[in-house]
Structure formats: C-alpha cells, structure tokens
PDB file of N, CA and C in Angstrom:
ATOM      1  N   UNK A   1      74.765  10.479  37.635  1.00  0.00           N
ATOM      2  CA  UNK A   1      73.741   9.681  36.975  1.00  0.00           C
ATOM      3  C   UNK A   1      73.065  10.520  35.891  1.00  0.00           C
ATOM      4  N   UNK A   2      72.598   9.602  34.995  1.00  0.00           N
ATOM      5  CA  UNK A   2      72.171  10.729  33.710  1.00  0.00           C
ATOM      6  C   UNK A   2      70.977  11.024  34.240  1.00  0.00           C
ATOM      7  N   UNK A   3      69.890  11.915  33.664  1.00  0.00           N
ATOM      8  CA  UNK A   3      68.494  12.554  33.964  1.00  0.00           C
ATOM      9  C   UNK A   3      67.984  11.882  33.013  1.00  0.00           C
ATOM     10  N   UNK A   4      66.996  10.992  33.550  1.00  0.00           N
ATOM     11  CA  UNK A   4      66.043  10.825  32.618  1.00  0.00           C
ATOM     12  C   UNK A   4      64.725  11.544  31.802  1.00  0.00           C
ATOM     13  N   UNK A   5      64.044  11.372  30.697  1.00  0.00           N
ATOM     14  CA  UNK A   5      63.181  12.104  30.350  1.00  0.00           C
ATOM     15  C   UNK A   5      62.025  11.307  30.894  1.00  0.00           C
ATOM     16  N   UNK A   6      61.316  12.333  31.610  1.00  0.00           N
ATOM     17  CA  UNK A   6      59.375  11.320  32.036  1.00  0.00           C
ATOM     18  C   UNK A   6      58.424  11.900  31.503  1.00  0.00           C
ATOM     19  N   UNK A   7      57.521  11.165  31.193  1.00  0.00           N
ATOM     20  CA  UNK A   7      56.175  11.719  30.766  1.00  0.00           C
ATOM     21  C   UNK A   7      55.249  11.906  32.341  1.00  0.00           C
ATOM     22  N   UNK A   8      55.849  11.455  33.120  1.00  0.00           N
ATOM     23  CA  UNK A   8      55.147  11.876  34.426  1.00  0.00           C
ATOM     24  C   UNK A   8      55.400  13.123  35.024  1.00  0.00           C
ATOM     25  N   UNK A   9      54.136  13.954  35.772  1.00  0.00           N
ATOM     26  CA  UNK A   9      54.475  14.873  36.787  1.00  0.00           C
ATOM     27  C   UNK A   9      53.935  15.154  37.757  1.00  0.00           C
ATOM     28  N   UNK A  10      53.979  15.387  38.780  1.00  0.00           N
ATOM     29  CA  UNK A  10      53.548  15.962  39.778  1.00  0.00           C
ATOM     30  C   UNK A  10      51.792  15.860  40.067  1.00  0.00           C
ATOM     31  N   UNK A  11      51.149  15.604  40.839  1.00  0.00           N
ATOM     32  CA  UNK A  11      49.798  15.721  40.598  1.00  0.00           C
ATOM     33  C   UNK A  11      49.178  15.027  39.453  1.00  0.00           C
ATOM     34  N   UNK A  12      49.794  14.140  38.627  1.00  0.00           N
ATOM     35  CA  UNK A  12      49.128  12.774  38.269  1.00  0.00           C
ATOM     36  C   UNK A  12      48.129  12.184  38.720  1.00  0.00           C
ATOM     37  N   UNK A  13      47.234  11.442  38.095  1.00  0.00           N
ATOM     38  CA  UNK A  13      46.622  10.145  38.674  1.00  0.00           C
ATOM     39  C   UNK A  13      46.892   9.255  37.951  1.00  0.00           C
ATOM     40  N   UNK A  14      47.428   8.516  38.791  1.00  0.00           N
ATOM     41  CA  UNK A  14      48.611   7.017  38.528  1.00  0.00           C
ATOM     42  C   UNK A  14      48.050   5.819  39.518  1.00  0.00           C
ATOM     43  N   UNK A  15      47.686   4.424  38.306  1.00  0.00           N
ATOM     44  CA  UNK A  15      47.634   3.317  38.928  1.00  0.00           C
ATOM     45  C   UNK A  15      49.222   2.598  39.185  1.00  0.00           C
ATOM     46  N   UNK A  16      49.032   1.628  39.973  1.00  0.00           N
ATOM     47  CA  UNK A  16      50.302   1.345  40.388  1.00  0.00           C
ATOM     48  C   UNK A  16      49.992  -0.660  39.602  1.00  0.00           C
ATOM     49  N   UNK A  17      51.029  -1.002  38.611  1.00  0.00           N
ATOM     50  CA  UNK A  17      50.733  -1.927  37.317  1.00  0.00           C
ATOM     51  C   UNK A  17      51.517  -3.217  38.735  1.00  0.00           C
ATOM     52  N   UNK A  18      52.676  -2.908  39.384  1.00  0.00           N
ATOM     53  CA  UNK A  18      53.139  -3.983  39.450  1.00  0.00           C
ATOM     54  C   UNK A  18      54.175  -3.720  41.321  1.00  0.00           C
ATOM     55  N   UNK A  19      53.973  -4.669  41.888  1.00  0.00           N
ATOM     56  CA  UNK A  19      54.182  -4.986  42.926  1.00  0.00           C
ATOM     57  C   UNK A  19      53.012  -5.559  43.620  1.00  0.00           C
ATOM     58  N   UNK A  20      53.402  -4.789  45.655  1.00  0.00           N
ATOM     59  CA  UNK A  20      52.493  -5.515  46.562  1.00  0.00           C
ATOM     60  C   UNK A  20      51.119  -4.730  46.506  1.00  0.00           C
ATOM     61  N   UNK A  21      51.480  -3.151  45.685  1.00  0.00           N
ATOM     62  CA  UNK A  21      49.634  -2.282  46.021  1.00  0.00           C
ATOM     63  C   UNK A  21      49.547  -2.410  44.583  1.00  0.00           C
ATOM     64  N   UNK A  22      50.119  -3.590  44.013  1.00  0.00           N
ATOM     65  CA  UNK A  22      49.049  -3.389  42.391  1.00  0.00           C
ATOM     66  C   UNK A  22      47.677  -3.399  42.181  1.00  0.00           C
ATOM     67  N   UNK A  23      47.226  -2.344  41.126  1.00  0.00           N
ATOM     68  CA  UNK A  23      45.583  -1.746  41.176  1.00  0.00           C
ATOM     69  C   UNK A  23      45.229  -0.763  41.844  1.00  0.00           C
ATOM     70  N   UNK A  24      46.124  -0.030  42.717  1.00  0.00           N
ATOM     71  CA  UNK A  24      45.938   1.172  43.978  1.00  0.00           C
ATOM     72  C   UNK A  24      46.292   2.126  42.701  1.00  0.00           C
ATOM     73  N   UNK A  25      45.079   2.996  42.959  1.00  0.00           N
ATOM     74  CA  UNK A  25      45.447   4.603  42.559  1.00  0.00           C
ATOM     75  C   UNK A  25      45.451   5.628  43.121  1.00  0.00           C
ATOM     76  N   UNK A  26      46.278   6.272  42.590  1.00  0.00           N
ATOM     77  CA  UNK A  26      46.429   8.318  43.948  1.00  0.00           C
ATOM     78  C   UNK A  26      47.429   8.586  43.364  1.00  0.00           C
ATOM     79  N   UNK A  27      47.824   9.820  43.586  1.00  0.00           N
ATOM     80  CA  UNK A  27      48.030  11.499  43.286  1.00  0.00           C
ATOM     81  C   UNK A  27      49.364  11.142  43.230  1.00  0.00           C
ATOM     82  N   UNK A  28      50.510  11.533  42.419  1.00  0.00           N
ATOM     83  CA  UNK A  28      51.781  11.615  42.942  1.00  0.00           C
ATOM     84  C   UNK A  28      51.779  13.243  43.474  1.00  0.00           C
ATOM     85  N   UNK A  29      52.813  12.717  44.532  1.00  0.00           N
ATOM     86  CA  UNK A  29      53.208  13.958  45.576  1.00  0.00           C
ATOM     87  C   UNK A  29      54.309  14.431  45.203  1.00  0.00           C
ATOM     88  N   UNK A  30      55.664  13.441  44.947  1.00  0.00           N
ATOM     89  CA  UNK A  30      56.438  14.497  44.415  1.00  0.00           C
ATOM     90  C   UNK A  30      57.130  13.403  43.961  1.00  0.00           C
ATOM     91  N   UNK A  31      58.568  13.801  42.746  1.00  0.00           N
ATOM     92  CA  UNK A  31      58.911  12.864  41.777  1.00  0.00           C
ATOM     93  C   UNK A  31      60.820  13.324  41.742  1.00  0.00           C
ATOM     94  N   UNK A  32      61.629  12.105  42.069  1.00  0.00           N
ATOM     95  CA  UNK A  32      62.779  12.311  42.089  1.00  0.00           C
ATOM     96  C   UNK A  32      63.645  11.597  40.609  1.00  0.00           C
ATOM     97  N   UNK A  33      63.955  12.775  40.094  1.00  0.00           N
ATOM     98  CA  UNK A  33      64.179  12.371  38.677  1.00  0.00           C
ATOM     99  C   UNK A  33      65.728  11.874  38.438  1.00  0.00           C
ATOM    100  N   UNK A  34      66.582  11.902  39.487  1.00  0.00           N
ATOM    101  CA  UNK A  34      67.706  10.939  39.202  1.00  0.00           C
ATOM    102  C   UNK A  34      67.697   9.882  39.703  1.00  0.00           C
ATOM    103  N   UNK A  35      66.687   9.447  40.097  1.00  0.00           N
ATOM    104  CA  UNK A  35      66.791   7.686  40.705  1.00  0.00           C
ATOM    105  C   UNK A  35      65.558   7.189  40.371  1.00  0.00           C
ATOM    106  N   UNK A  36      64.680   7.806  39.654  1.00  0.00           N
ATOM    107  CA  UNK A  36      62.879   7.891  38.461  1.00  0.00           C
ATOM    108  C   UNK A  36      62.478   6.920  39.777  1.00  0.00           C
ATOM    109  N   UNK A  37      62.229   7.543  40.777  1.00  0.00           N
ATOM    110  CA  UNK A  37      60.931   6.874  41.623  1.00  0.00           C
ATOM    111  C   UNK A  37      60.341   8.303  42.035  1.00  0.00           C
ATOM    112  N   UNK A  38      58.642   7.564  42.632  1.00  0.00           N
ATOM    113  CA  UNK A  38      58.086   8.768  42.720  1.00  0.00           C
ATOM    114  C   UNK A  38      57.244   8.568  44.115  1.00  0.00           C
ATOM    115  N   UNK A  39      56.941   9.634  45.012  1.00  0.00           N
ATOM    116  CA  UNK A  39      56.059   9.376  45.904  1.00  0.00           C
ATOM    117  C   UNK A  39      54.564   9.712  45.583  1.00  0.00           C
ATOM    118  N   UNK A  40      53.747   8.105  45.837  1.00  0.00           N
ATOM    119  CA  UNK A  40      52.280   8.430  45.256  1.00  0.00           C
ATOM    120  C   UNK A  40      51.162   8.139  46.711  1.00  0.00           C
ATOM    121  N   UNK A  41      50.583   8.756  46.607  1.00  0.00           N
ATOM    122  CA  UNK A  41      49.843   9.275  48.028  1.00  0.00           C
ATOM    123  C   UNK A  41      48.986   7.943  48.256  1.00  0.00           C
ATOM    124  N   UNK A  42      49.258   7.292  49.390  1.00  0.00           N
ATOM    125  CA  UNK A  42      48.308   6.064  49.918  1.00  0.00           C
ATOM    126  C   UNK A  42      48.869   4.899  49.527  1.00  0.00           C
ATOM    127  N   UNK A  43      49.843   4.408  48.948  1.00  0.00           N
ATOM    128  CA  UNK A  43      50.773   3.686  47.767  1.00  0.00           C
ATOM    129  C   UNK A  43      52.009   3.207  48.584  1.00  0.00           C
ATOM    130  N   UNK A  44      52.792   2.290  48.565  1.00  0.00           N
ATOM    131  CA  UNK A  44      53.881   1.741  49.096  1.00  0.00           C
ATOM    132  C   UNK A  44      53.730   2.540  50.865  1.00  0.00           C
ATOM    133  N   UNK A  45      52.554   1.832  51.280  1.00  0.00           N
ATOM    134  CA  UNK A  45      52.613   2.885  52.959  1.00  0.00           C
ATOM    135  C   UNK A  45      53.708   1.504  53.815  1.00  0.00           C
ATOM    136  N   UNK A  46      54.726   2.369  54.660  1.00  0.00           N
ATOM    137  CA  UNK A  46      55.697   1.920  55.267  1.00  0.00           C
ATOM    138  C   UNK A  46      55.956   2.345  56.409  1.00  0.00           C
ATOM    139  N   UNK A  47      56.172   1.332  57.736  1.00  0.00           N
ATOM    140  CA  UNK A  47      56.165   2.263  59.126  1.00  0.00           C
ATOM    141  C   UNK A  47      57.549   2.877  59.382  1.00  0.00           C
ATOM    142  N   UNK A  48      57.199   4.214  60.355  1.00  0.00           N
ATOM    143  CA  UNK A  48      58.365   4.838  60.364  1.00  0.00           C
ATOM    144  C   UNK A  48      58.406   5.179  61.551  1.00  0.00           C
ATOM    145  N   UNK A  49      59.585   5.599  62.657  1.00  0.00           N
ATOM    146  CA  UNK A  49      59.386   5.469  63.832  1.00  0.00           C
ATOM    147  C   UNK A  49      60.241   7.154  63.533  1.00  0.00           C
ATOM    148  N   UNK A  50      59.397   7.725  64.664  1.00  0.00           N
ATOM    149  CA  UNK A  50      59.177   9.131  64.530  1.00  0.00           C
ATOM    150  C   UNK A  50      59.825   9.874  65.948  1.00  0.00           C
ATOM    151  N   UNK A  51      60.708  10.542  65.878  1.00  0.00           N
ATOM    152  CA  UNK A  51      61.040  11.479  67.448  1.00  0.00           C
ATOM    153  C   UNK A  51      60.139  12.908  67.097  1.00  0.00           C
ATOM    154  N   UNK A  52      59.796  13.085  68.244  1.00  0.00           N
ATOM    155  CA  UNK A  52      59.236  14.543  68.287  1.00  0.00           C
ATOM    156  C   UNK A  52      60.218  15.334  68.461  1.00  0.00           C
ATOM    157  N   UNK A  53      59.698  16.284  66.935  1.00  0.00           N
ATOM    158  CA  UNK A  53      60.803  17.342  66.837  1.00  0.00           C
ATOM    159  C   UNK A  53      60.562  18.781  67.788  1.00  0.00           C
ATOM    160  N   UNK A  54      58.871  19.212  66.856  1.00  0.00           N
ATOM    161  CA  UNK A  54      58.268  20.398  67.783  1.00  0.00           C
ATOM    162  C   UNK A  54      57.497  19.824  68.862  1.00  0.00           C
ATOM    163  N   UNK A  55      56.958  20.725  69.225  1.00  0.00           N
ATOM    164  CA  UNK A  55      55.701  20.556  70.440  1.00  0.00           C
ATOM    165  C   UNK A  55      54.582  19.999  69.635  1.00  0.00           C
ATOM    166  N   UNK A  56      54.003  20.012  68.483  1.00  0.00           N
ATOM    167  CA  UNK A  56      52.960  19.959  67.967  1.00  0.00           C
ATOM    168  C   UNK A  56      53.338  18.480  66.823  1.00  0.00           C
ATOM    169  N   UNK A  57      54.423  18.114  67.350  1.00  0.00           N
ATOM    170  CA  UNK A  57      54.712  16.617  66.273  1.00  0.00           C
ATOM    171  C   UNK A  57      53.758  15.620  67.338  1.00  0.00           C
ATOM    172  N   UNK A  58      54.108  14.760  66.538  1.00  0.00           N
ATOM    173  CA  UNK A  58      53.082  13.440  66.917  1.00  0.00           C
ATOM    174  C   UNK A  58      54.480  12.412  67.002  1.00  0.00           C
ATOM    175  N   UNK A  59      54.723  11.533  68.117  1.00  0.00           N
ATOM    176  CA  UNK A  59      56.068  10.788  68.039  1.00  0.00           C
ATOM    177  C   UNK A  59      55.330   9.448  68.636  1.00  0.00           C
ATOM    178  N   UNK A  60      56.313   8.268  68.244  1.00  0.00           N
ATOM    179  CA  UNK A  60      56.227   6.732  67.654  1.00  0.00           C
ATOM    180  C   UNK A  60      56.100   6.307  66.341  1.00  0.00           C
ATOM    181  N   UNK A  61      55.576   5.147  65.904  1.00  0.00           N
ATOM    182  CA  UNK A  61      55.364   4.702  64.721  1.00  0.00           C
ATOM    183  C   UNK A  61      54.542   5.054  64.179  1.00  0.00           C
ATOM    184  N   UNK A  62      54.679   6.169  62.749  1.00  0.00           N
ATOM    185  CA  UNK A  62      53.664   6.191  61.951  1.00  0.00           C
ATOM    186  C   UNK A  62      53.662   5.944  60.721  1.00  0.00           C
ATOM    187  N   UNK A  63      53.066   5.691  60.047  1.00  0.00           N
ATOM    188  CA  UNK A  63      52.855   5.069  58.594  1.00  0.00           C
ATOM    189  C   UNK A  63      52.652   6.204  57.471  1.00  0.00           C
ATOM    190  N   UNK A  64      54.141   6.297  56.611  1.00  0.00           N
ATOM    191  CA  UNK A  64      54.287   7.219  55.835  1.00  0.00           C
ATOM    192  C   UNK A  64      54.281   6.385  53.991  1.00  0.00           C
ATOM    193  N   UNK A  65      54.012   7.358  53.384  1.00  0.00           N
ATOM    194  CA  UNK A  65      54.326   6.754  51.961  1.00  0.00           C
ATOM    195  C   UNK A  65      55.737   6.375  51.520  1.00  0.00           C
ATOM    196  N   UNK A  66      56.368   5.403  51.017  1.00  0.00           N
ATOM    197  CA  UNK A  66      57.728   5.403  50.357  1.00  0.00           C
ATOM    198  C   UNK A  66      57.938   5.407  48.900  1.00  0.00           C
ATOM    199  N   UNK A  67      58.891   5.941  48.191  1.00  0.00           N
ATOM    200  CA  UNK A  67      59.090   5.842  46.905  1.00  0.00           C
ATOM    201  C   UNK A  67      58.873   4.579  46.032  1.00  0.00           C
ATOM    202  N   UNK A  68      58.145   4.848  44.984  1.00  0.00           N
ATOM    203  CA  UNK A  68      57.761   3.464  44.199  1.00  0.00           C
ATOM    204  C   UNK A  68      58.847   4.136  42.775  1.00  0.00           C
ATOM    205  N   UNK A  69      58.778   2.819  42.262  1.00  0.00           N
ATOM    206  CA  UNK A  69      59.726   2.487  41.030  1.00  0.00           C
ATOM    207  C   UNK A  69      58.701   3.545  39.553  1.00  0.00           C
ATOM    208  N   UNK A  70      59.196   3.941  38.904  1.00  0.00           N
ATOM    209  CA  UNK A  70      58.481   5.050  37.978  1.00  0.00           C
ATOM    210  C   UNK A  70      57.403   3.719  37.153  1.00  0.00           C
ATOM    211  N   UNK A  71      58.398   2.778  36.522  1.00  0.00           N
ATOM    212  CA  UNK A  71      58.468   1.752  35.837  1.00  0.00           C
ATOM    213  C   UNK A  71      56.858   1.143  35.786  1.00  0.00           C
ATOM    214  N   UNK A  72      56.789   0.844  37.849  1.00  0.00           N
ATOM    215  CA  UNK A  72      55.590   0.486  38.372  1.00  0.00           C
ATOM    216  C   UNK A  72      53.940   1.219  38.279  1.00  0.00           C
ATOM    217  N   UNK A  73      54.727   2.375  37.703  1.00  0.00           N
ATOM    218  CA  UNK A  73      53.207   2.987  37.332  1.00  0.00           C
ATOM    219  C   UNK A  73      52.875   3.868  36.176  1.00  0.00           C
ATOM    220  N   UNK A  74      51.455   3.387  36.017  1.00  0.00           N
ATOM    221  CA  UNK A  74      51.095   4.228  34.439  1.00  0.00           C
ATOM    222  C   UNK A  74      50.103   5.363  34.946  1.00  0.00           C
ATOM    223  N   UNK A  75      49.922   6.079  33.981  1.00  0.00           N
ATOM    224  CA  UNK A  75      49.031   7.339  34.000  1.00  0.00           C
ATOM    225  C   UNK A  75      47.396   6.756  34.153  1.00  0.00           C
ATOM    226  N   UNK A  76      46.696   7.504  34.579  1.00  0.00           N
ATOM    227  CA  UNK A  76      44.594   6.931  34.299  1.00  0.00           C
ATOM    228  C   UNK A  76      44.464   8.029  33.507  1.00  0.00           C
ATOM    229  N   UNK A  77      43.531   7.775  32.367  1.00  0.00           N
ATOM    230  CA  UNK A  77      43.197   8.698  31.831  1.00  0.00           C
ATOM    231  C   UNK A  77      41.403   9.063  32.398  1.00  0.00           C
ATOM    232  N   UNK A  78      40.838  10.109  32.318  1.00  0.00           N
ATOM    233  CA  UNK A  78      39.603   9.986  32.780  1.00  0.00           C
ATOM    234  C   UNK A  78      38.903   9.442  31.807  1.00  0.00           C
ATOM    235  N   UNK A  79      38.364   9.094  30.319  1.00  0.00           N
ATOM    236  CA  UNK A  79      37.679   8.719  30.201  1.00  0.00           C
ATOM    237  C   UNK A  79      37.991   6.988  29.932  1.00  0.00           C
ATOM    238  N   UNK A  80      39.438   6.497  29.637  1.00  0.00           N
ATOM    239  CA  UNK A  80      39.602   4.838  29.331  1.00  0.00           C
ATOM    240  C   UNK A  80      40.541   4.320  30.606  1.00  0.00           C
ATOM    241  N   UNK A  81      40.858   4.951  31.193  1.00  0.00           N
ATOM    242  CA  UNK A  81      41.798   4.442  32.621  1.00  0.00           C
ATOM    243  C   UNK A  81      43.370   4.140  32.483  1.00  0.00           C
ATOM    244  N   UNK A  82      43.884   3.252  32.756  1.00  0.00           N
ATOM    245  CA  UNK A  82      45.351   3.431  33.068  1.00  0.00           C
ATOM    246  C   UNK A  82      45.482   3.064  31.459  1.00  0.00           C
ATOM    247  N   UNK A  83      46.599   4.314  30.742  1.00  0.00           N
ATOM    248  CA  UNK A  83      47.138   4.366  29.463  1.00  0.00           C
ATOM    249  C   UNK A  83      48.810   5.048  29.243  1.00  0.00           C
ATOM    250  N   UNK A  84      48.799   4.313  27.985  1.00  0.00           N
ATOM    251  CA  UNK A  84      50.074   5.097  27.915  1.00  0.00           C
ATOM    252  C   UNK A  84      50.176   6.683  27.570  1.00  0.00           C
ATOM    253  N   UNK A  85      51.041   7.574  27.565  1.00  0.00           N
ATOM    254  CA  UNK A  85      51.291   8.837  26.932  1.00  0.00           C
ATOM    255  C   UNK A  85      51.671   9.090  25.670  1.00  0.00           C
ATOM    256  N   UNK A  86      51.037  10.421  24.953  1.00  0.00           N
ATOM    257  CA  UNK A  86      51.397   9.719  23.561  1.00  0.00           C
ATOM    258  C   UNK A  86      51.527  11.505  23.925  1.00  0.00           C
ATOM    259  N   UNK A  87      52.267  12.532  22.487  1.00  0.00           N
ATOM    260  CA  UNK A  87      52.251  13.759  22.156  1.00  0.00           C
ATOM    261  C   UNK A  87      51.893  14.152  20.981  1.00  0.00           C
ATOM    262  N   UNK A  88      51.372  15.660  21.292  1.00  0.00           N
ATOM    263  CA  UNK A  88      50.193  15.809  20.095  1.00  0.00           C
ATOM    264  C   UNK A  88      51.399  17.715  19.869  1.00  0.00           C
ATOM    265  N   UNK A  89      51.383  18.111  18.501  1.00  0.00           N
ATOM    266  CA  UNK A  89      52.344  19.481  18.802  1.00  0.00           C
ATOM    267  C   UNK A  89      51.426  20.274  17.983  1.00  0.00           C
ATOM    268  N   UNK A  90      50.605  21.444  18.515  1.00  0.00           N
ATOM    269  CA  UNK A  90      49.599  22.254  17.987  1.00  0.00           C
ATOM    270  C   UNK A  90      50.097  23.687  18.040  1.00  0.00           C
ATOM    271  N   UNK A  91      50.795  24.021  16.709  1.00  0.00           N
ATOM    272  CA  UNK A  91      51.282  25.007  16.484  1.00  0.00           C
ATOM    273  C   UNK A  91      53.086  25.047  17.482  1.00  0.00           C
ATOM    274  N   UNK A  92      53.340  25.542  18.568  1.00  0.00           N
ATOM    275  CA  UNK A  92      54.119  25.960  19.134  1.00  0.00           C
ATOM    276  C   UNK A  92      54.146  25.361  20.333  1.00  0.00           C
ATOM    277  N   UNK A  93      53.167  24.112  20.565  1.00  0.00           N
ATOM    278  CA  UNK A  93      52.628  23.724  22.058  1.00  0.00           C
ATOM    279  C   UNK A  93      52.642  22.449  21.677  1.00  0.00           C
ATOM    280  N   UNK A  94      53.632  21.997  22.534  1.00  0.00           N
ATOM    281  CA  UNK A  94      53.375  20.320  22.924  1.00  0.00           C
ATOM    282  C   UNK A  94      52.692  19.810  23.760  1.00  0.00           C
ATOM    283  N   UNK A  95      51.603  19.444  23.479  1.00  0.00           N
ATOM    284  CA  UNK A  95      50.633  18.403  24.848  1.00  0.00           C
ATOM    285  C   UNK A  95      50.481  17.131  25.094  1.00  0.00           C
ATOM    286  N   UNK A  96      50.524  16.621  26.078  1.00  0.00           N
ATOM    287  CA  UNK A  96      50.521  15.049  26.522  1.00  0.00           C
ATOM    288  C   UNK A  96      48.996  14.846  26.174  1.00  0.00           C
ATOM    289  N   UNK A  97      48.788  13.736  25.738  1.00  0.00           N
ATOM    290  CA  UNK A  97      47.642  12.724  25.512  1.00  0.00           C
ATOM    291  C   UNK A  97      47.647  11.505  25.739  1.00  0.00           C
ATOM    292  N   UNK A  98      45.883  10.649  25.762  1.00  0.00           N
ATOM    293  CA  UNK A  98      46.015   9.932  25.993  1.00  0.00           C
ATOM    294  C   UNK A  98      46.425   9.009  24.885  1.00  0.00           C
ATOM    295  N   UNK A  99      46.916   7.824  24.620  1.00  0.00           N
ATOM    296  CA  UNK A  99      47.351   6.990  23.707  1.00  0.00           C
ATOM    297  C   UNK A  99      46.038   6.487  22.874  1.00  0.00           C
ATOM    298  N   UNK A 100      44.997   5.681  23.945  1.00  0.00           N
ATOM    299  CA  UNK A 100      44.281   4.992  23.783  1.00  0.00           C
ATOM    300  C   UNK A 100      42.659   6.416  22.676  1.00  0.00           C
ATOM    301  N   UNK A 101      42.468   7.501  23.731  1.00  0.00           N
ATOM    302  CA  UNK A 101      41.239   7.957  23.107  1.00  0.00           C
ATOM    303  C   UNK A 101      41.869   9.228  22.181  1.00  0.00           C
ATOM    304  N   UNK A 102      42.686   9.820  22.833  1.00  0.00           N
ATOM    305  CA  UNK A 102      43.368  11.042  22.287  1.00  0.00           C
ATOM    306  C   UNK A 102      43.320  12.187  23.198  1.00  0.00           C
ATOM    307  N   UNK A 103      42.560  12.418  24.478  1.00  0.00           N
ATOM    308  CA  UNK A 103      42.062  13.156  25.024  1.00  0.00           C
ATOM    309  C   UNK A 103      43.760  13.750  25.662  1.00  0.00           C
ATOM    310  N   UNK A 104      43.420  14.959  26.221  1.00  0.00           N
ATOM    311  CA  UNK A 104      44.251  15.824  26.968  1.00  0.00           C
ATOM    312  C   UNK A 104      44.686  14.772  28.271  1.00  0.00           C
ATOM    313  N   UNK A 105      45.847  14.967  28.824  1.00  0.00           N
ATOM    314  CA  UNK A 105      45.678  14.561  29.742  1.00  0.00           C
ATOM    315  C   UNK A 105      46.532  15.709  30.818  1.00  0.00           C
TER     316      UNK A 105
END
C-alpha cells in the first residue's frame, strides 16, 4: 500500500467531524500510516473481552479505544477551534499552521 502524506501527529487535539462520537475531542495516541486511521483517546470506545495475562491484569470486558478513519477528524486550533492545516516555510523550517488565524499549531 502506498504511504500517505498527513498533516496529523501524534499528541494532536482533534475533533472528530463525522460518525457516531461526532463533536468529541482528545489527544491522538498513536497513528497508523498505511491504513491513515488513528487512535484518539475517549473516541470510537469499543468493548473488548480481556484474558488475564499477568497477575496485575484486570480480565472480562473492558472498554478500549478503536481506530477512527483519519478523514473523520480535523485538527482544534487553540484560539478558532477545529481548522484546517495550512504551511508557513521560515528560512529552513517548515511549520504547520492554523488555516483560519495563522497561529502555530
């Protein structure tokens, strides 16, 4: 599969535009870039039935996050809220911004 290019990474704050938690925001946790879904903390929660592995696991059904579609979510900016990404190149340094104010993001 080809690699896509994202303007997303890791430790984001990302609203979620479209499905069943549309309007939910939180953190992405981590981001799988050949199939562009991402896990975002509190977001697509799904039950999972659990064996205890160590002594110190917790076993039955517990409710973990599942991968959402990249597509499904945009960036928040702190001062105008969910925006697109735009790039700004200052000297030798490319930085992500916001679309809408210009700010860093």
């Amino acid at each position: 599969m080809v690699e896509m290019k994202l303007k997303l990474r890791k430790d984001d704050q990302v609203q979620v535009i479209a499905g069943k938690d549309k309007g939910k925001q939180g953190k992405i946790i981590r981001i799988d870039r050949d199939k562009g879904r991402a896990i975002v903390q509190g977001v697509n929660m799904v039950k999972k039935a659990m064996k205890k592995r160590k002594q110190t696991d917790r076993a039955g059904i517990i409710e973990i996050e599942a991968a959402i579609n990249l597509s499904n979510v945009m960036i928040v900016c702190r001062k105008c809220g969910p925006t697109r990404i735009g790039y700004k190149i200052e000297g030798d340094t490319k930085r992500r911004v916001c679309r809408k104010c210009g700010e860093a993001l």
